[in-house]
PDB file of N, CA and C in Angstrom:
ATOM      1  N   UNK A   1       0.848  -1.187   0.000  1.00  0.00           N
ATOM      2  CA  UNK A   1       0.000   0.000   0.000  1.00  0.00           C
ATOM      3  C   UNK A   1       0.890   1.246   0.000  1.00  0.00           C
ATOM      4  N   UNK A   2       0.509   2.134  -0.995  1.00  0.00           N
ATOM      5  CA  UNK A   2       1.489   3.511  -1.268  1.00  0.00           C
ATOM      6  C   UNK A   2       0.704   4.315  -0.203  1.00  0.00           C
ATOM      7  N   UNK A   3       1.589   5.580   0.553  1.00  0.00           N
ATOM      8  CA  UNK A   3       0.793   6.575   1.129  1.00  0.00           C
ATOM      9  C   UNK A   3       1.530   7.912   0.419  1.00  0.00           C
ATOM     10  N   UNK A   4       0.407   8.873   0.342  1.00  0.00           N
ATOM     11  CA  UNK A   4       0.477  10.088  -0.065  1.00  0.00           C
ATOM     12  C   UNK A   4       0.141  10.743   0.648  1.00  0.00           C
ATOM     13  N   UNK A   5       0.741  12.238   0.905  1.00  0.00           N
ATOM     14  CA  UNK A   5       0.522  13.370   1.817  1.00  0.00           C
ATOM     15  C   UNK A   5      -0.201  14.321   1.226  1.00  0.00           C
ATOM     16  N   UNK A   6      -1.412  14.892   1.752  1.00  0.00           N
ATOM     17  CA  UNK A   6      -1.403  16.099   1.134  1.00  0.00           C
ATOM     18  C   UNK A   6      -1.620  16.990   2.632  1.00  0.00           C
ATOM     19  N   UNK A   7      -1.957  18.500   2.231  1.00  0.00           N
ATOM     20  CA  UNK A   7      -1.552  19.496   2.644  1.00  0.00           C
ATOM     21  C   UNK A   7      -2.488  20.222   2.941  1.00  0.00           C
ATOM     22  N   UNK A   8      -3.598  20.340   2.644  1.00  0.00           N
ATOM     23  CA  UNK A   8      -5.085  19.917   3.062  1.00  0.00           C
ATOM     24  C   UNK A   8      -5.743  20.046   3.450  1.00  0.00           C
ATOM     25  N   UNK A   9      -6.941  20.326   4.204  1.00  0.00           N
ATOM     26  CA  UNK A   9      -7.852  19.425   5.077  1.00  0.00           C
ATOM     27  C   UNK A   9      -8.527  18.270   3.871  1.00  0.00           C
ATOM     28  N   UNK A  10      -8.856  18.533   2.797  1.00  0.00           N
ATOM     29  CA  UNK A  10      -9.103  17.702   1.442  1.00  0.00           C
ATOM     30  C   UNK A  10      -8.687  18.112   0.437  1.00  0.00           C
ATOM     31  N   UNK A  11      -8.849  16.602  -0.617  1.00  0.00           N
ATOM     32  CA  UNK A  11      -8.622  16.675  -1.973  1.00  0.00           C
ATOM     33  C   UNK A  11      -9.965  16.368  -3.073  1.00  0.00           C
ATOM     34  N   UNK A  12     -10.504  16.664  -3.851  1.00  0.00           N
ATOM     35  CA  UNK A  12     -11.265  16.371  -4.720  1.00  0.00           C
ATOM     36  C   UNK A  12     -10.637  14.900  -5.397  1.00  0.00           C
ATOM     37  N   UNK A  13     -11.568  14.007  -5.535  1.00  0.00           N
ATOM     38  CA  UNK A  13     -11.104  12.773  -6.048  1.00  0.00           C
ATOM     39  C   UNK A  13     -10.314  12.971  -7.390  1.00  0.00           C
ATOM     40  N   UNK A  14     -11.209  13.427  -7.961  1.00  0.00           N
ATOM     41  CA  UNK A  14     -10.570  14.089  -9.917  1.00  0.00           C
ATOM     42  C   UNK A  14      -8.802  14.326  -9.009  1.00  0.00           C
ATOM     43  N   UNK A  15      -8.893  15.331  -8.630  1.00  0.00           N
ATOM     44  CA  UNK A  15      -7.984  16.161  -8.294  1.00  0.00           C
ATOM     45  C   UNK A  15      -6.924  15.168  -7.931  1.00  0.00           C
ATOM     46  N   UNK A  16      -7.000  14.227  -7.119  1.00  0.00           N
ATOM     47  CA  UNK A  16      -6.431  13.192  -6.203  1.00  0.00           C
ATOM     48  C   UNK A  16      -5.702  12.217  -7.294  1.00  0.00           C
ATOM     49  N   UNK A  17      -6.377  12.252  -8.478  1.00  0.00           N
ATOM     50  CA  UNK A  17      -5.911  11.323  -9.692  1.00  0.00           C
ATOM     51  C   UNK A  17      -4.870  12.145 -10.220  1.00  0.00           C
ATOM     52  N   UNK A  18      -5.438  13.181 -10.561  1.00  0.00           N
ATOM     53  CA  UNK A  18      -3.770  13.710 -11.591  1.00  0.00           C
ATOM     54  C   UNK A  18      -2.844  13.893 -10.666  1.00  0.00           C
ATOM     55  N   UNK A  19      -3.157  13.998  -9.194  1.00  0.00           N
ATOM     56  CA  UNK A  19      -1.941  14.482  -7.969  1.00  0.00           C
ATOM     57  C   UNK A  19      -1.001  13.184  -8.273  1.00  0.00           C
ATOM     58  N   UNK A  20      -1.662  12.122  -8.136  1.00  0.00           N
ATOM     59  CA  UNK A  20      -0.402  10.603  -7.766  1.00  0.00           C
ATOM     60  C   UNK A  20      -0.579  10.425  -9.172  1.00  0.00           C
ATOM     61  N   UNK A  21      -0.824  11.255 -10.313  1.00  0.00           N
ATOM     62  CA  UNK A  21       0.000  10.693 -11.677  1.00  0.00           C
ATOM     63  C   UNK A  21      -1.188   9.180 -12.205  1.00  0.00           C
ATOM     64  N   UNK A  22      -2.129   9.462 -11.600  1.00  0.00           N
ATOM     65  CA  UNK A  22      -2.724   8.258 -12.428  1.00  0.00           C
ATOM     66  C   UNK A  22      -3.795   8.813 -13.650  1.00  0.00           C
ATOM     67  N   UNK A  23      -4.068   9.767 -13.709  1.00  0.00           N
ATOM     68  CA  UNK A  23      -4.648  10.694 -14.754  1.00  0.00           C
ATOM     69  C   UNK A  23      -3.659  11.335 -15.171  1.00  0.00           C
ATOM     70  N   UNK A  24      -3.891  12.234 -16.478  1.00  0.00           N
ATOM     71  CA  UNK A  24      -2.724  13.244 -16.726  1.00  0.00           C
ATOM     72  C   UNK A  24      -3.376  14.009 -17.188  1.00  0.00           C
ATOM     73  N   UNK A  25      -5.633  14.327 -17.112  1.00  0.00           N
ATOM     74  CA  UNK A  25      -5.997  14.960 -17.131  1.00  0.00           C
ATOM     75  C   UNK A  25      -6.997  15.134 -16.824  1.00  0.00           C
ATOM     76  N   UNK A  26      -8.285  15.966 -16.693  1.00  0.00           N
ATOM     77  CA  UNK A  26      -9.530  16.274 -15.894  1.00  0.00           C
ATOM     78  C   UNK A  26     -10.240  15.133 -16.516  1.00  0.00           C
ATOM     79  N   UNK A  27     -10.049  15.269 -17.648  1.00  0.00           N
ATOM     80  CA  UNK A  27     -10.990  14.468 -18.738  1.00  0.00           C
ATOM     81  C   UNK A  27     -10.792  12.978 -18.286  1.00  0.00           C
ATOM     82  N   UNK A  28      -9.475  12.548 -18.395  1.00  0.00           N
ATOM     83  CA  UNK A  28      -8.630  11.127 -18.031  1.00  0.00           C
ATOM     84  C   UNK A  28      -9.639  10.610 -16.678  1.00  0.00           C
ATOM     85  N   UNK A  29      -9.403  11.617 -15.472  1.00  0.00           N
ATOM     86  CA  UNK A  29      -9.997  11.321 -14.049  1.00  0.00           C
ATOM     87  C   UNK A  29     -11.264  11.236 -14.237  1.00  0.00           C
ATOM     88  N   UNK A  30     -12.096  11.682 -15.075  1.00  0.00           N
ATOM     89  CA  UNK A  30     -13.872  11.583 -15.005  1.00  0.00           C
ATOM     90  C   UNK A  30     -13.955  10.336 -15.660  1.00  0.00           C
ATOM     91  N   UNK A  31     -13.185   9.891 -16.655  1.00  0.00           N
ATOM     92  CA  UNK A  31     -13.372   8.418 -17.285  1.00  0.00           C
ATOM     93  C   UNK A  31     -13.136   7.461 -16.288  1.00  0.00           C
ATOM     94  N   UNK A  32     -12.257   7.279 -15.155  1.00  0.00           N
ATOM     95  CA  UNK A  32     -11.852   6.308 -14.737  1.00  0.00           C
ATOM     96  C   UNK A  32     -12.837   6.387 -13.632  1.00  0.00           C
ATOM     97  N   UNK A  33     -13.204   7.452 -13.073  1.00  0.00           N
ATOM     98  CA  UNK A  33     -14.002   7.113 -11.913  1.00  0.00           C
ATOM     99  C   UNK A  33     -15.726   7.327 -12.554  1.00  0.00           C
ATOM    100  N   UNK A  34     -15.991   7.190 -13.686  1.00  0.00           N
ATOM    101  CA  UNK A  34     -17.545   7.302 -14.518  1.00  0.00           C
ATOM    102  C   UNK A  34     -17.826   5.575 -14.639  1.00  0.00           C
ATOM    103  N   UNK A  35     -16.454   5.255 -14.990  1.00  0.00           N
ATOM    104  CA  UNK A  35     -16.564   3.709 -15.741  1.00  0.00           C
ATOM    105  C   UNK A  35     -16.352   2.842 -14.095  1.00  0.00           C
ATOM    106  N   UNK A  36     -16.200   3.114 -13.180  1.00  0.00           N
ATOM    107  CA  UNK A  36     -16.253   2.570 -11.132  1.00  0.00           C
ATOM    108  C   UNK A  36     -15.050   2.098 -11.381  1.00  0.00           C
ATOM    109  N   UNK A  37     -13.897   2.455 -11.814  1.00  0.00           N
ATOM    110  CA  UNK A  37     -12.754   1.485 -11.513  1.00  0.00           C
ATOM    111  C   UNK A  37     -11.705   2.208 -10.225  1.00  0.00           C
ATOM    112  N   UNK A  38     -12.845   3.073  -9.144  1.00  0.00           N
ATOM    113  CA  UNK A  38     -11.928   3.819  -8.363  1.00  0.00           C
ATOM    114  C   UNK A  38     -13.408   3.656  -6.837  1.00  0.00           C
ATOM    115  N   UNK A  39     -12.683   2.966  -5.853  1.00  0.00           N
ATOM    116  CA  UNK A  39     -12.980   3.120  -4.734  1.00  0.00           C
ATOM    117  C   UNK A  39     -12.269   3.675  -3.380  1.00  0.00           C
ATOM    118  N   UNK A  40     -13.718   4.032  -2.738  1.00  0.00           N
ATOM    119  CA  UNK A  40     -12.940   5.160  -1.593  1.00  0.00           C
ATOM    120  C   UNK A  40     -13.269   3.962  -0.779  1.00  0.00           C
ATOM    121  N   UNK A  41     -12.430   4.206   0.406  1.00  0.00           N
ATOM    122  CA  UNK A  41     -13.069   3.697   1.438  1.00  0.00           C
ATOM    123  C   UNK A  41     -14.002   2.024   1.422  1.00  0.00           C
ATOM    124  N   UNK A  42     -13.851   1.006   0.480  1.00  0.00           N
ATOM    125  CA  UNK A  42     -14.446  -0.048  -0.127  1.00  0.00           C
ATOM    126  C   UNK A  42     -15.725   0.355  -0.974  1.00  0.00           C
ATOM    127  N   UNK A  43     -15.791   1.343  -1.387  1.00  0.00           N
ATOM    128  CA  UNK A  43     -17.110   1.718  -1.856  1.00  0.00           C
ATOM    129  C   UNK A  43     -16.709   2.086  -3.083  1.00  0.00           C
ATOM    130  N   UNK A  44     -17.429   1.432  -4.670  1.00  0.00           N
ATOM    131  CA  UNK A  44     -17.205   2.746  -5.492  1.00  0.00           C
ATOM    132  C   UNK A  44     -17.573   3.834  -5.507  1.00  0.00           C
ATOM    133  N   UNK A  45     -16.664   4.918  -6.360  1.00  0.00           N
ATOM    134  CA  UNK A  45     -16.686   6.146  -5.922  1.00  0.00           C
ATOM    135  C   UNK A  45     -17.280   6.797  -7.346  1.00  0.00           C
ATOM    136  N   UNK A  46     -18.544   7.446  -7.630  1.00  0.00           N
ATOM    137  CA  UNK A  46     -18.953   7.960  -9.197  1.00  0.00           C
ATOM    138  C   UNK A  46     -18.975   9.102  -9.314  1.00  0.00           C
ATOM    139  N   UNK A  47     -18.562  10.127  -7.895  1.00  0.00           N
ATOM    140  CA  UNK A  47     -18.325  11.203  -8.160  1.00  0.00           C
ATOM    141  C   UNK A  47     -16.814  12.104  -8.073  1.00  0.00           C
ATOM    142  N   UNK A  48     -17.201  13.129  -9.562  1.00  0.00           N
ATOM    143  CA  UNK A  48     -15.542  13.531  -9.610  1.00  0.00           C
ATOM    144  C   UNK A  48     -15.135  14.375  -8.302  1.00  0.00           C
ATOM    145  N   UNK A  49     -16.605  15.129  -7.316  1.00  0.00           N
ATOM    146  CA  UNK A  49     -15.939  16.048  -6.440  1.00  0.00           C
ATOM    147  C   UNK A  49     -15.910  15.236  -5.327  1.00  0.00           C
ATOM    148  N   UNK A  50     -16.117  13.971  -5.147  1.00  0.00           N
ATOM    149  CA  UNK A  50     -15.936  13.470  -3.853  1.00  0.00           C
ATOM    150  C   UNK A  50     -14.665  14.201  -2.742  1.00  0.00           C
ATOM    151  N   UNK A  51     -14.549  14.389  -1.764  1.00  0.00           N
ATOM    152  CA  UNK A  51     -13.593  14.591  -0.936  1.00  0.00           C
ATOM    153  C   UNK A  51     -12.714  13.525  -0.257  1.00  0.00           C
ATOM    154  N   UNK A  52     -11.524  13.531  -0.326  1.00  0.00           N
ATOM    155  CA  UNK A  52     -10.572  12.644  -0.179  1.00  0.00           C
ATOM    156  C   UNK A  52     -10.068  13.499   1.225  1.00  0.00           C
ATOM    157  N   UNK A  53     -10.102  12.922   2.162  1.00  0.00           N
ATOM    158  CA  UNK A  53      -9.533  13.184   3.364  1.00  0.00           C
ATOM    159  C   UNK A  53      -8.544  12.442   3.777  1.00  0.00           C
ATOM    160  N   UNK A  54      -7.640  12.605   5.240  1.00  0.00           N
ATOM    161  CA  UNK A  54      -6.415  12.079   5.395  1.00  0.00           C
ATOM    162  C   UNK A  54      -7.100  10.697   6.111  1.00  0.00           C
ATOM    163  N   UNK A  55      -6.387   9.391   6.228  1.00  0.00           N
ATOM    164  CA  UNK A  55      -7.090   8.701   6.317  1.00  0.00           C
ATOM    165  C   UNK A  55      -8.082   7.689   5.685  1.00  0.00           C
ATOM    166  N   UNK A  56      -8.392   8.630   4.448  1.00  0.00           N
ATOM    167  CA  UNK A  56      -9.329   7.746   3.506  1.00  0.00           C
ATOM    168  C   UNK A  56      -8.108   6.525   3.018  1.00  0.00           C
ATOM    169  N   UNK A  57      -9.116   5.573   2.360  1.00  0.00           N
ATOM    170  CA  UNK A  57      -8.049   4.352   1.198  1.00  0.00           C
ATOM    171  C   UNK A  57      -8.853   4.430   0.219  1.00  0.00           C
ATOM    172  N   UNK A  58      -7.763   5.173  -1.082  1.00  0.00           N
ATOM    173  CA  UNK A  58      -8.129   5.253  -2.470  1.00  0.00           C
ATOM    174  C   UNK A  58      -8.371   3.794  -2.991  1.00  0.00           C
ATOM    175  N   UNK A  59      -8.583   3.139  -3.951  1.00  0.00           N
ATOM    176  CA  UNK A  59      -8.519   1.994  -4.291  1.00  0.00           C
ATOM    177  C   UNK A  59      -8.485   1.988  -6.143  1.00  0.00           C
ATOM    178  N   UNK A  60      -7.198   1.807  -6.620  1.00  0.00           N
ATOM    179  CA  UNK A  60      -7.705   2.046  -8.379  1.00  0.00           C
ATOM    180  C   UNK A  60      -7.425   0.456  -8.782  1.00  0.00           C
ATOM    181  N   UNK A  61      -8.071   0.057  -9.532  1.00  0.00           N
ATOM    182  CA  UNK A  61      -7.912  -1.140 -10.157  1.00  0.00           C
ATOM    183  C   UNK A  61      -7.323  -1.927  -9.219  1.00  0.00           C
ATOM    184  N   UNK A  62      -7.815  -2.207  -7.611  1.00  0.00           N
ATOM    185  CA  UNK A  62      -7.072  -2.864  -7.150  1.00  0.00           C
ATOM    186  C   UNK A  62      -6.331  -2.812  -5.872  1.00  0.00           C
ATOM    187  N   UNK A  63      -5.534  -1.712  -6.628  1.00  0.00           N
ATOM    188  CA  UNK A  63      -4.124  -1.330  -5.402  1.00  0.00           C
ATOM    189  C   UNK A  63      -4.748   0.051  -4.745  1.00  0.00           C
ATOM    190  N   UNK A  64      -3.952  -0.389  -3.402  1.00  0.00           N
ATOM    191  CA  UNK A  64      -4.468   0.614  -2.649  1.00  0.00           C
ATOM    192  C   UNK A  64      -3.647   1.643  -2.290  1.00  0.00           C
ATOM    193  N   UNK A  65      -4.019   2.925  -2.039  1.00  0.00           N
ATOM    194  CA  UNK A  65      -3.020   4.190  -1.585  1.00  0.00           C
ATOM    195  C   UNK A  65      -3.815   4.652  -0.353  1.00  0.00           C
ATOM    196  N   UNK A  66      -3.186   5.136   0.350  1.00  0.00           N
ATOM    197  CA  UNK A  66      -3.783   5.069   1.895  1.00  0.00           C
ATOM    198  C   UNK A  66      -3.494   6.928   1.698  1.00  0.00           C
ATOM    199  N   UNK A  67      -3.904   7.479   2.525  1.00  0.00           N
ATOM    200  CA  UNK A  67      -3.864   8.730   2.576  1.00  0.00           C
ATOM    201  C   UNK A  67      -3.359   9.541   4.004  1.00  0.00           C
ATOM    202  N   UNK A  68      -2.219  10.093   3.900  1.00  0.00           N
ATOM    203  CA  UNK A  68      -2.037  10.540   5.063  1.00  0.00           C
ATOM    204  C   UNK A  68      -1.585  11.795   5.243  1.00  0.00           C
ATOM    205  N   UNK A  69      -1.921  12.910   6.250  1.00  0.00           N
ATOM    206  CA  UNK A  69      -1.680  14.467   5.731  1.00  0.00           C
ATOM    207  C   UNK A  69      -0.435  14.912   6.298  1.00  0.00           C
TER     208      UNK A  69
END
């Protein structure tokens, strides 16, 4: 499990994708989390403004990134 810092009190999920490089654009991040291949917390996640807090676990295809501020 990767952890990432942010700086914070939140991140917008979209936002959270191009941060760790798994999008490389707005457009990129609405496809991946439109089509559910992105869970928060064990849940899929279908919205781009969700809030990503410290603590949350991203989940993309799988692998997990833990979140810590």
């Amino acid at each position: 499990m990767k952890e990432v810092s942010i700086s914070t009190e939140f991140i917008k999920l979209d936002q959270f994708l191009k941060y760790i490089g798994v999008a490389q654009t707005g457009g990129h991040s609405k496809e991946l989390i439109k089509n559910g291949n992105i869970k928060v917390n064990d849940e899929v996640a279908l919205e781009r403004g969700k809030k990503i807090r410290a603590g949350d676990k991203v989940e993309i295809s799988g692998e997990g990134i833990y979140i810590v501020k």
